[in-house]
Protein backbone atom coordinates (compact mmCIF):
# COMPACT_ATOMS: atom_id res chain seq x y z
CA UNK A 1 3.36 -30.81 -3.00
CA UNK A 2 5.00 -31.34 0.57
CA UNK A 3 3.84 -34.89 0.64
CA UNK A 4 5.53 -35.74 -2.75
CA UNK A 5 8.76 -33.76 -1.71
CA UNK A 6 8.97 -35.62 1.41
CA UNK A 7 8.86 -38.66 -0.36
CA UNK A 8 11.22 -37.62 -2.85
CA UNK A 9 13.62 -36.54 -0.16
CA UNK A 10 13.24 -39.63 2.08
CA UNK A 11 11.81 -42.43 0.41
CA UNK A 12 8.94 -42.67 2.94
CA UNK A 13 5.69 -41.11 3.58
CA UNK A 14 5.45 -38.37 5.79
CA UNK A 15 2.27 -39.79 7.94
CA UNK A 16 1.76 -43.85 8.57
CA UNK A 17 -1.94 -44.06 7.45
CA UNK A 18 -3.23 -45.94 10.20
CA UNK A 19 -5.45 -42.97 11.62
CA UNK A 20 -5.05 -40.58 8.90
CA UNK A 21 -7.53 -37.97 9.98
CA UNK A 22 -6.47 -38.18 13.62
CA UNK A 23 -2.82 -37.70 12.39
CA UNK A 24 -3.15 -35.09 9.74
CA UNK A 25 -4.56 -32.97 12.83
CA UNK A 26 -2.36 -33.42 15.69
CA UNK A 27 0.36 -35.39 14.53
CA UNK A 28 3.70 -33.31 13.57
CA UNK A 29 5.90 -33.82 10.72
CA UNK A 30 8.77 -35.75 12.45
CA UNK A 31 12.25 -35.89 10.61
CA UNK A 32 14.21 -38.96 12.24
CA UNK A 33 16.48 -41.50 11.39
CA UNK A 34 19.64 -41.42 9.58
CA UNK A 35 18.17 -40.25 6.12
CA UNK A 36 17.35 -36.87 7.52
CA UNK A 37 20.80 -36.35 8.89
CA UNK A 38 21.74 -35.95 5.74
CA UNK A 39 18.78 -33.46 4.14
CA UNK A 40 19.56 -29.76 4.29
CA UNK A 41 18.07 -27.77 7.26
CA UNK A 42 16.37 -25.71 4.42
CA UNK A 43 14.49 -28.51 3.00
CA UNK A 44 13.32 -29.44 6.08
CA UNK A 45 11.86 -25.64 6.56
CA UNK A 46 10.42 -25.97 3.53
CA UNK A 47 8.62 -29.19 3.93
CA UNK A 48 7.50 -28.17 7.36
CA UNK A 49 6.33 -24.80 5.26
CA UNK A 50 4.16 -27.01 3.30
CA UNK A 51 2.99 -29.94 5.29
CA UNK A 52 1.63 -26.93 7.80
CA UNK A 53 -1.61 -28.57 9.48
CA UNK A 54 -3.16 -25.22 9.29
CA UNK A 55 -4.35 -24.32 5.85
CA UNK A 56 -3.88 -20.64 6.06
CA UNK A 57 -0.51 -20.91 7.51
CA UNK A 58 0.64 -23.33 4.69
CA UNK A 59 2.53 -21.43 2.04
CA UNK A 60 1.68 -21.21 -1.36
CA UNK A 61 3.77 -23.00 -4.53
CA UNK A 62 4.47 -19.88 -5.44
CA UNK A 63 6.24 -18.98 -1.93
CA UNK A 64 7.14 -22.73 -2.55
CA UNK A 65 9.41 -21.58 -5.39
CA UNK A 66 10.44 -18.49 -4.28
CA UNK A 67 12.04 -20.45 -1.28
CA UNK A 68 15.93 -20.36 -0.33
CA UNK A 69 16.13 -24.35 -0.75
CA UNK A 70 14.67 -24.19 -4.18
């Protein structure tokens, strides 16, 4: 869900794909560049919510929709 709402939101992925493995564990989610200026600080939470690295931190869709941006 994160993923696609990143992509929605920016029109870019969230990770490049070159080392995916490598950067799905220590690579953060990075909002630069003149789209995210203009994205809501809440739907930035929320896709840092969801693109969490660690699964037990990472909310559910249900927290998901219960969120302030949604």
């Amino acid at each position: 869900m994160g993923v696609i709402l990143f992509i929605m939101l920016s029109g870019t992925y969230p990770f490049n794909f070159r080392n995916l493995e490598e950067e799905l564990v220590s690579t953060p989610v990075l909002f630069l560049g003149p789209t995210w200026a203009k994205i809501s600080d809440e739907a930035k939470h929320l896709l840092t919510r969801l693109l969490d690295k660690e699964a037990n931190a990472r909310i559910t869709s249900k927290q998901a929709l219960d969120h302030p941006w949604v």
